[in-house]
N, C-alpha and C. Protein backbone atom coordinates (compact mmCIF):
# COMPACT_ATOMS: atom_id res chain seq x y z
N UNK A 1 -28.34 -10.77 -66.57
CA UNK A 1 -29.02 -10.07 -65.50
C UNK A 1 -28.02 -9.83 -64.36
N UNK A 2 -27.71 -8.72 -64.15
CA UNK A 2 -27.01 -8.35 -62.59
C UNK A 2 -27.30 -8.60 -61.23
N UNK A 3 -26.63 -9.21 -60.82
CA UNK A 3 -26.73 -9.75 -59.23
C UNK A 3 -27.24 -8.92 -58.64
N UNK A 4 -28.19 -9.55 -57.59
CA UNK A 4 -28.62 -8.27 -57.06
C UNK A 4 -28.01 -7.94 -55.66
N UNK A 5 -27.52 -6.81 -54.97
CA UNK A 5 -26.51 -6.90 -54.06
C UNK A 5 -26.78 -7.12 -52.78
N UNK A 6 -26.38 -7.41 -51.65
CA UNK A 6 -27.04 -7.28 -50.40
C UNK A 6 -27.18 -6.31 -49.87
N UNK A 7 -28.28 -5.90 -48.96
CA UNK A 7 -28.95 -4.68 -48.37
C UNK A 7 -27.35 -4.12 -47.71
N UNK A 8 -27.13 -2.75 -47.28
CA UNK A 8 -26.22 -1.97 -46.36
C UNK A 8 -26.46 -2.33 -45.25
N UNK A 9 -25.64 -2.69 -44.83
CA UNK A 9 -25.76 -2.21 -42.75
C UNK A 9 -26.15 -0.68 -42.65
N UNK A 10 -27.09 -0.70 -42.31
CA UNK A 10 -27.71 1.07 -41.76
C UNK A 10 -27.48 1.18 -40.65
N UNK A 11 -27.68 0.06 -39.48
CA UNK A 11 -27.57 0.59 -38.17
C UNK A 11 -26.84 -0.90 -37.47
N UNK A 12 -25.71 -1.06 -37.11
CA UNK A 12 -25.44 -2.01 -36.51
C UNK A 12 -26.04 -2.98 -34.95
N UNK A 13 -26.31 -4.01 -35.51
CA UNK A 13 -26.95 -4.73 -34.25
C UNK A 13 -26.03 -5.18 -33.34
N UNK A 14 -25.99 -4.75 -31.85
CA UNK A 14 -25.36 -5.14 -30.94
C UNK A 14 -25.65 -6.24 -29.68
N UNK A 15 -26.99 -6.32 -29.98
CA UNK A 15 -28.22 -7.04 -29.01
C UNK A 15 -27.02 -8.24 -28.57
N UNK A 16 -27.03 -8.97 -29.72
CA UNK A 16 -26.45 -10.37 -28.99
C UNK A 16 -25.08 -10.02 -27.64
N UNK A 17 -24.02 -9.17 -28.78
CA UNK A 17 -22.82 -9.53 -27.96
C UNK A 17 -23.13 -8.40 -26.82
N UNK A 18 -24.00 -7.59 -26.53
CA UNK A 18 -24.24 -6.87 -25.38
C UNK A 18 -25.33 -7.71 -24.26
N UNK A 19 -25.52 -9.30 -24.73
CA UNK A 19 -26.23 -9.70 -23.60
C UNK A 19 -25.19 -10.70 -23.02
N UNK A 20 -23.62 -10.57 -23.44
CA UNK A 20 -22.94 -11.29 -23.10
C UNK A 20 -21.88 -10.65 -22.21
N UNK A 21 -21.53 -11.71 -20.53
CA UNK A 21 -21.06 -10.72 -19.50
C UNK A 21 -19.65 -10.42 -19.96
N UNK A 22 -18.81 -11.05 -20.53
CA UNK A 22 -17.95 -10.87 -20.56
C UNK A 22 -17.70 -9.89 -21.57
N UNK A 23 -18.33 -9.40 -23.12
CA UNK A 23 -18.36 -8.67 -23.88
C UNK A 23 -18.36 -6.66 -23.08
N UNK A 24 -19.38 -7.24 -21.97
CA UNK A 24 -19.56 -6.10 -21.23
C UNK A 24 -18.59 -5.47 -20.39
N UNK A 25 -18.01 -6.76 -19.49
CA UNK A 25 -17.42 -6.43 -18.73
C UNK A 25 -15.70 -5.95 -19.37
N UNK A 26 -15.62 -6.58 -20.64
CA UNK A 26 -14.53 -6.21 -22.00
C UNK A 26 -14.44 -4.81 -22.29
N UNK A 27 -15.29 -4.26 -22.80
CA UNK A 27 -16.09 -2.68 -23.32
C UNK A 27 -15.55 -1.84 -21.74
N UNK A 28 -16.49 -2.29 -20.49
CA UNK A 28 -15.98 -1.51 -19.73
C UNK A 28 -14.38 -1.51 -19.13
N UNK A 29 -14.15 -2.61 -19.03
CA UNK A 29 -12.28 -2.64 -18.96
C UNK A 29 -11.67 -1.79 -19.69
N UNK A 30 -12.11 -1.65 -20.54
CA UNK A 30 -11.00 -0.63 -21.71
C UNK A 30 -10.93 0.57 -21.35
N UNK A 31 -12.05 1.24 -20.99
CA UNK A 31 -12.52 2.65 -20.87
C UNK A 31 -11.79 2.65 -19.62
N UNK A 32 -11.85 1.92 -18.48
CA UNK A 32 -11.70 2.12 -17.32
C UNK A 32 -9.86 1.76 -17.48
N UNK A 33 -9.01 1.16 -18.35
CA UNK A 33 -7.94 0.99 -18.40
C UNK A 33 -7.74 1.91 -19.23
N UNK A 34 -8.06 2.34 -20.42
CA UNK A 34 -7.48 3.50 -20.88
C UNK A 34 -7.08 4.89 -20.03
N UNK A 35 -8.04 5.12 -19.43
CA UNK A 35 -8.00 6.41 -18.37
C UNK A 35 -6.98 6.23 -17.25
N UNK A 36 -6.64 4.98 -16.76
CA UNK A 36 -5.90 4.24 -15.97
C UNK A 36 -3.98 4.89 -16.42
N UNK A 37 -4.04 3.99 -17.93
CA UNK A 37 -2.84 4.27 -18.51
C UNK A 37 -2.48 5.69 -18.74
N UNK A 38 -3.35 6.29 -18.88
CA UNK A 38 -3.40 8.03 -19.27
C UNK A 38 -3.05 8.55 -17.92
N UNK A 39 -3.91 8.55 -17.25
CA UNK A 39 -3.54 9.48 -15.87
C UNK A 39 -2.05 8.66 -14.68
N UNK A 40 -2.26 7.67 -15.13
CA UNK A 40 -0.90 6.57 -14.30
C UNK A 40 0.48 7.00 -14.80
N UNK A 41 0.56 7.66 -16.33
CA UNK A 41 2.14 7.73 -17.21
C UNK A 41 2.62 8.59 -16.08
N UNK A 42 2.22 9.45 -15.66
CA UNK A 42 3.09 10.38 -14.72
C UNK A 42 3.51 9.90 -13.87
N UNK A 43 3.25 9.00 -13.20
CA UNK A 43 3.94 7.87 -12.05
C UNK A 43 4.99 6.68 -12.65
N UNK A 44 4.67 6.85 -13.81
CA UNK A 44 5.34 5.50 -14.73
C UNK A 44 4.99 4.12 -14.45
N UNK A 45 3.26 4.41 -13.67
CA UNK A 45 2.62 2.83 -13.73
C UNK A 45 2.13 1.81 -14.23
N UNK A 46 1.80 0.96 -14.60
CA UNK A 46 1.15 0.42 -14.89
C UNK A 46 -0.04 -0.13 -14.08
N UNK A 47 -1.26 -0.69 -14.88
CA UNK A 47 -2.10 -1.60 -14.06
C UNK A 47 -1.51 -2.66 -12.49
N UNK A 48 -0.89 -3.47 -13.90
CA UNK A 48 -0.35 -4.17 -12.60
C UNK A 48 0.51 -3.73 -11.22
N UNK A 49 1.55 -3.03 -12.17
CA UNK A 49 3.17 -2.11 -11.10
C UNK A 49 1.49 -1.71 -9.89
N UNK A 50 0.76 -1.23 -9.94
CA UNK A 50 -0.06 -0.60 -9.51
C UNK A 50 -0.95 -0.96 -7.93
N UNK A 51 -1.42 -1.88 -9.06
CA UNK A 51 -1.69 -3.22 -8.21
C UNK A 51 -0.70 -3.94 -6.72
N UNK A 52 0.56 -4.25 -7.66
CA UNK A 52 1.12 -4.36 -6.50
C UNK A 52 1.98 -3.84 -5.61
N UNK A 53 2.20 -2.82 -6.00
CA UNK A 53 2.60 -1.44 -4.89
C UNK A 53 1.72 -1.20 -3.65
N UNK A 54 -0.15 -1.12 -4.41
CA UNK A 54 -1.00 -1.02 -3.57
C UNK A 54 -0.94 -2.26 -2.23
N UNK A 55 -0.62 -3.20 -2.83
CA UNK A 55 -0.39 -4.36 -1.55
C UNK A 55 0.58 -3.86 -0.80
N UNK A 56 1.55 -3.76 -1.46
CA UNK A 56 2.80 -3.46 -0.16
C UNK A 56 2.47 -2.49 0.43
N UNK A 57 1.36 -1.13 -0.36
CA UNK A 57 1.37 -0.34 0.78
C UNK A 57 0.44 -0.77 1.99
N UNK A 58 -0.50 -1.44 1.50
CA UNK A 58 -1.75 -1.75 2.50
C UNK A 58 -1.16 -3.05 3.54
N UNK A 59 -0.41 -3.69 3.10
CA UNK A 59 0.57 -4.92 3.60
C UNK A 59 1.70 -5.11 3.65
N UNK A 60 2.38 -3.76 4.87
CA UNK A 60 3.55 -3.91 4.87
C UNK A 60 3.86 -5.27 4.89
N UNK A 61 5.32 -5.49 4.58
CA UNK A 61 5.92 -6.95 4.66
C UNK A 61 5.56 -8.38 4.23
N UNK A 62 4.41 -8.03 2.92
CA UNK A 62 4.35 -8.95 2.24
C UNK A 62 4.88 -9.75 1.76
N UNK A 63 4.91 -11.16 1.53
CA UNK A 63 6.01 -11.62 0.92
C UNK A 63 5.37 -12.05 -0.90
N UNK A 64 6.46 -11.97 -1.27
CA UNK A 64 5.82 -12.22 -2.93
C UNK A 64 5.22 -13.72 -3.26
N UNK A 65 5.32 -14.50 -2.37
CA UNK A 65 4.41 -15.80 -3.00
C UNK A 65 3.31 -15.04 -2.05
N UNK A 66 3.03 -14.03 -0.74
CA UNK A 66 1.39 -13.65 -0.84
C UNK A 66 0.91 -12.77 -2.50
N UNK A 67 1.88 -12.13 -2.42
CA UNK A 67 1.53 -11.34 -3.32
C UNK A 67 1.18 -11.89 -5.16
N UNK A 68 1.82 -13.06 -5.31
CA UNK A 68 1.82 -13.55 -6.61
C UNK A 68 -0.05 -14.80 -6.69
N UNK A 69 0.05 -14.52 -4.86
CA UNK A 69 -1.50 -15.37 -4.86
C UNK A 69 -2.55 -14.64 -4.65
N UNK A 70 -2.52 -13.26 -4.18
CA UNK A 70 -3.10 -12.30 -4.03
C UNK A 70 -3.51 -11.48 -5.51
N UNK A 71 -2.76 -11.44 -6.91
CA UNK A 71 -3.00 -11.03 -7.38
C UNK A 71 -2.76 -12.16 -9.10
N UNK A 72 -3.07 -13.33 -8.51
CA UNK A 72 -2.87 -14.55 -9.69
C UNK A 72 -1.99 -14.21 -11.01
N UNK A 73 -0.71 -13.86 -10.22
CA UNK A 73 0.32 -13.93 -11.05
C UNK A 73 1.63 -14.87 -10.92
N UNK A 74 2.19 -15.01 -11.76
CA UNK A 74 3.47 -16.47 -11.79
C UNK A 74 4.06 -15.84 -11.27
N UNK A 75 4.94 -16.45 -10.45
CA UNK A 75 6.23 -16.15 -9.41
C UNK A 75 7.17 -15.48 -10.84
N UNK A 76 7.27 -16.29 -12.01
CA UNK A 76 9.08 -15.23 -12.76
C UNK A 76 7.90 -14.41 -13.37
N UNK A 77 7.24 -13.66 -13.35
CA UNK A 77 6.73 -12.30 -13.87
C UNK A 77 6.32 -11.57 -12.73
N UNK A 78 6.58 -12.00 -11.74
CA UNK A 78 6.89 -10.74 -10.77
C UNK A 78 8.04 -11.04 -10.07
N UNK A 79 9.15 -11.35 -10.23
CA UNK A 79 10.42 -11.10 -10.13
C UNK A 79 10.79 -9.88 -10.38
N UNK A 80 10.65 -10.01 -11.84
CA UNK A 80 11.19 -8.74 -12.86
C UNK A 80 10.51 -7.38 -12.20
N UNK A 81 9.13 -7.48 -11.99
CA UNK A 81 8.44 -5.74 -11.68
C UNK A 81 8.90 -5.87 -10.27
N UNK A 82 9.17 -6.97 -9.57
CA UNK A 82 9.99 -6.27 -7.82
C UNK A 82 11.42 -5.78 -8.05
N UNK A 83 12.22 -6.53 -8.55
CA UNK A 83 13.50 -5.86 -9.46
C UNK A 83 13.19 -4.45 -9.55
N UNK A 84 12.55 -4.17 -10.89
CA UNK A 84 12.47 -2.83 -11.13
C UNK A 84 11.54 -1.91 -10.19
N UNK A 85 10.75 -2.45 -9.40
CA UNK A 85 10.27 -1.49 -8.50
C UNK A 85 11.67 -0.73 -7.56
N UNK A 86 12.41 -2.15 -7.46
CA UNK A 86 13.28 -2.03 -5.72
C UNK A 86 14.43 -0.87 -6.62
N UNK A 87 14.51 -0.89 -8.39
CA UNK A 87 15.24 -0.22 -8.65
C UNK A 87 15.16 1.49 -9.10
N UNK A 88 13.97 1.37 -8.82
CA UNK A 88 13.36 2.46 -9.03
C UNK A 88 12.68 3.12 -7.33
N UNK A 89 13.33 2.82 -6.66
CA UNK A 89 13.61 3.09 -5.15
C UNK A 89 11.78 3.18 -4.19
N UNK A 90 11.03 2.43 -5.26
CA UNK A 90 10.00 2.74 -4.26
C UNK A 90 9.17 1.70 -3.59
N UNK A 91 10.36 0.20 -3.42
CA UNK A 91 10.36 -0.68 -2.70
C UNK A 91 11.56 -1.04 -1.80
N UNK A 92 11.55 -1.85 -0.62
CA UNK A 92 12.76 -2.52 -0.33
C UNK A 92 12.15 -4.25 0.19
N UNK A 93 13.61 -4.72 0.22
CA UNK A 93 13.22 -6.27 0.91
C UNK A 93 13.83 -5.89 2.39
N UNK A 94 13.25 -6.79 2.76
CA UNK A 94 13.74 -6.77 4.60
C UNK A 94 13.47 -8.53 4.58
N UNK A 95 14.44 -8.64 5.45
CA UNK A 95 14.46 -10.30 6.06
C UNK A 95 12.84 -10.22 6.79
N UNK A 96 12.55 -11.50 6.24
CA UNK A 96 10.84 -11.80 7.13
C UNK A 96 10.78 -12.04 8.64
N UNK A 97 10.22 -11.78 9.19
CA UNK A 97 10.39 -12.32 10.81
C UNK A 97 10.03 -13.39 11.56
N UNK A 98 9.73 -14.44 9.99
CA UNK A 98 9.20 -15.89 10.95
C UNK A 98 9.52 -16.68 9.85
N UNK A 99 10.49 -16.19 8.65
CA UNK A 99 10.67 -16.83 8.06
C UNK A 99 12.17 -16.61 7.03
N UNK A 100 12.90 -17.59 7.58
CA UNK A 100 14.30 -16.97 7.40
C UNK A 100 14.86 -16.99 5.97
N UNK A 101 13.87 -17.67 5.24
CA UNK A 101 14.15 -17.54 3.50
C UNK A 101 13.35 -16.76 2.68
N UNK A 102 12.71 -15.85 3.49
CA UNK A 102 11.95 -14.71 2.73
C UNK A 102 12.30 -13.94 3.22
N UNK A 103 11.70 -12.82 2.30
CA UNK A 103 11.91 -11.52 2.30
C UNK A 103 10.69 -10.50 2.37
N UNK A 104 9.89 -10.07 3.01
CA UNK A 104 8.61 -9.15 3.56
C UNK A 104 9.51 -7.77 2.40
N UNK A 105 8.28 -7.20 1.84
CA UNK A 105 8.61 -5.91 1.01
C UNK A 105 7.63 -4.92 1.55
N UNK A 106 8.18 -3.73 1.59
CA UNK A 106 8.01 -2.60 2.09
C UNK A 106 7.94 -1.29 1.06
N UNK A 107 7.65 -0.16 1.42
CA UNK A 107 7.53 0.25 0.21
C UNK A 107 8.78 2.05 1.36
N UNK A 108 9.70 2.42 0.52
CA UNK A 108 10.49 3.29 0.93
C UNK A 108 9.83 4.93 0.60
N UNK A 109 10.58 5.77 1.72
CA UNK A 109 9.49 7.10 1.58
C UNK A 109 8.70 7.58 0.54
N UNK A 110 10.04 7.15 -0.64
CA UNK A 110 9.85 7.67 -2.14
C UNK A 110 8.04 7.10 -2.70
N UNK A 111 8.27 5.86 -2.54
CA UNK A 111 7.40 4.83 -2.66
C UNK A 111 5.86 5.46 -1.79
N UNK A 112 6.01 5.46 -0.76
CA UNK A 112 4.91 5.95 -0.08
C UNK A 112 4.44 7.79 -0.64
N UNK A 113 5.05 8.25 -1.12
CA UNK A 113 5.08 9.12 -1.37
C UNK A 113 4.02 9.27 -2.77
N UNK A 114 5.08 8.52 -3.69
CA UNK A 114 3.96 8.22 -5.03
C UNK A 114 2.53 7.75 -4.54
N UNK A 115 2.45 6.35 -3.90
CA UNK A 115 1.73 5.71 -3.58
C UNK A 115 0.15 6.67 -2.89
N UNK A 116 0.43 7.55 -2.28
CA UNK A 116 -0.27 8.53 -1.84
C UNK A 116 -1.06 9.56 -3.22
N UNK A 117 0.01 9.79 -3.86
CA UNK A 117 -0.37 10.73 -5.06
C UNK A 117 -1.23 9.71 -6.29
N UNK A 118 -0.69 8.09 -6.21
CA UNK A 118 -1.23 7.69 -7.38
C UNK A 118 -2.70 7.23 -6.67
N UNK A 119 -3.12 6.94 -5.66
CA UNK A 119 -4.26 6.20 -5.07
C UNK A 119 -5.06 7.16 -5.55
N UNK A 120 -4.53 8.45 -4.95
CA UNK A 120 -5.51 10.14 -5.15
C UNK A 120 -5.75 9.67 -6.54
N UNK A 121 -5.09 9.67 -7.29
CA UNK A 121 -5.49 9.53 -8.88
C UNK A 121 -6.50 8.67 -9.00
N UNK A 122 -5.77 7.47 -8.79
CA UNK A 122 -7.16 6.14 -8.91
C UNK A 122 -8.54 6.48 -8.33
N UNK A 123 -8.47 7.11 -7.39
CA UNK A 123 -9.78 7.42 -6.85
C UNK A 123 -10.74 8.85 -7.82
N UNK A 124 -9.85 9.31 -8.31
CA UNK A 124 -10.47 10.37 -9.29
C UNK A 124 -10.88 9.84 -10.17
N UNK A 125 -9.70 8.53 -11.00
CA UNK A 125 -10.40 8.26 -11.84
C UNK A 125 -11.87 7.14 -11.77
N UNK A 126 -11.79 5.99 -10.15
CA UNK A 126 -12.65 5.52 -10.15
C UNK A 126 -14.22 6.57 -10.43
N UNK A 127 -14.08 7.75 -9.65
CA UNK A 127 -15.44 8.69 -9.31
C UNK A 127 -15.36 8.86 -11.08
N UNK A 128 -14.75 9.23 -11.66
CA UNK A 128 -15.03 9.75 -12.95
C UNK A 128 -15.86 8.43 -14.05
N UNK A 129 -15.18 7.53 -13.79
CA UNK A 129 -15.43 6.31 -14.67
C UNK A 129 -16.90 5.71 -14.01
N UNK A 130 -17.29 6.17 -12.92
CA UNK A 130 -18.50 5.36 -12.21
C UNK A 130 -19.59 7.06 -12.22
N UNK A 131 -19.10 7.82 -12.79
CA UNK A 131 -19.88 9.05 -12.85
C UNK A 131 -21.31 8.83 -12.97
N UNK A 132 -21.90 7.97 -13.67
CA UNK A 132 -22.99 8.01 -14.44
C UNK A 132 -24.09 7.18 -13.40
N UNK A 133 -23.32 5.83 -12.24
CA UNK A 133 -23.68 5.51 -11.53
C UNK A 133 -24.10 6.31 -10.41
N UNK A 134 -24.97 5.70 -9.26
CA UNK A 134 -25.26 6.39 -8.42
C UNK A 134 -24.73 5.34 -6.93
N UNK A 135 -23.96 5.65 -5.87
CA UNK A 135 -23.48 5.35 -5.05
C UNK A 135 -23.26 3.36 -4.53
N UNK A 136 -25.19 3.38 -4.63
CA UNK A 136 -25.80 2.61 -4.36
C UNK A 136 -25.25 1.43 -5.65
N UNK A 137 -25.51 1.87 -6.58
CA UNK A 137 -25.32 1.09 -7.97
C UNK A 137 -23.64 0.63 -8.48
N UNK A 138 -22.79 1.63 -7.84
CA UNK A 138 -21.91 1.43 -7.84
C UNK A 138 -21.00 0.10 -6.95
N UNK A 139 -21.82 0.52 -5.71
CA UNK A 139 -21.56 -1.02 -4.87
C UNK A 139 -22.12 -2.20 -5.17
N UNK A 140 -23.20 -2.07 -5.82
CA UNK A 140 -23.44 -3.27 -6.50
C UNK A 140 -22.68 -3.70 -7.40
N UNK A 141 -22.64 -3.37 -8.56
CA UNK A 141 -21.74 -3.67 -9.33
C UNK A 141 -20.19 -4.11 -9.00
N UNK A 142 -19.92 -3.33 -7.62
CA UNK A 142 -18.33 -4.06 -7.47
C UNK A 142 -18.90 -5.37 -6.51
N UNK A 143 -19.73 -5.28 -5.95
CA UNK A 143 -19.98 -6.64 -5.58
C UNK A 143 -20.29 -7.87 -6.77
N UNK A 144 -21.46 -7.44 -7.51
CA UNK A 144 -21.48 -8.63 -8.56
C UNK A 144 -20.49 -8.88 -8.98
N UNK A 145 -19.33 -8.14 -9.49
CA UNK A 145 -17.79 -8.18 -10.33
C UNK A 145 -17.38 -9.50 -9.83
N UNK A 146 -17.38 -9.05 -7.87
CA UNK A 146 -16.02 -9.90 -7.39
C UNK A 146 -16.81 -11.75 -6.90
N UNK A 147 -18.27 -11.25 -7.37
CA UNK A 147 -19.01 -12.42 -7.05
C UNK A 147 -18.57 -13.27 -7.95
N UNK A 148 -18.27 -13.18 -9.15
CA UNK A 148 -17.51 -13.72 -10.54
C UNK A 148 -16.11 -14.35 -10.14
N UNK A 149 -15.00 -13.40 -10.04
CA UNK A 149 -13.96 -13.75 -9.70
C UNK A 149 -13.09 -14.77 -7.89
N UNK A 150 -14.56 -13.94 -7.39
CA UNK A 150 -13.94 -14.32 -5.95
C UNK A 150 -14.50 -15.75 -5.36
């Protein structure tokens, strides 16, 4: 007598892992980082490079232990992206002014320049990626987010 086989998946069940926050908040990261990486190549950004450009611009003269606590990253993996920012001319160091073994970073015309053009982006792509939301719903949601993390 022949085994008898198990039924097909006809319609996949998602119930469980869609009542889970992090599954959700996974799904939407992607979408919202894919579009990120897509519209960012023209700047040659990344998420992060992104991230912390945006500090230096919003904070002149940051110093990188604010910045490595500001954005919970290890001091030697952002070595390397201030390196290549400062070499890619759209950072500088300046001596700190209250602190004679740091260095406050700044971001040079070039720098401000992108920085202007890539925000414009981010903000297109935030409106695009939150399209479906409505103003109201949208601030919620970045509030619950940072209620998580913050």
């Amino acid at each position: 007598m022949p085994e008898k086989l198990p039924p097909a998946v006809e319609t996949v069940d998602t119930r469980y892992l869609e009542s889970l926050l992090g599954y959700n908040a996974r799904r939407a990261a992607v979408v919202v980082i894919e579009s990120f990486l897509e519209r960012m190549a023209v700047y040659d950004l990344r998420p992060v490079d992104f991230s912390v450009i945006s500090l230096i611009t919003h904070n002149a003269g940051i110093t990188s232990r604010q910045l490595c606590a500001a954005l919970n990253i290890q001091p030697p993996n952002l070595v390397g992206m201030i390196n290549a920012l400062e070499r890619r001319e759209l950072i500088q160091r300046k001596p700190h002014p209250r602190d004679g073994r740091a260095f406050g970073l700044h971001l040079t015309p070039s720098g401000q320049k992108l920085m202007r053009q890539a925000e414009q982006t981010a903000q297109e792509l935030e409106s695009d990626a939150a399209a479906r939301l409505s103003a109201t719903e949208r601030k919620t949601l970045l509030r619950l987010l940072q209620k998580i993390y913050l």
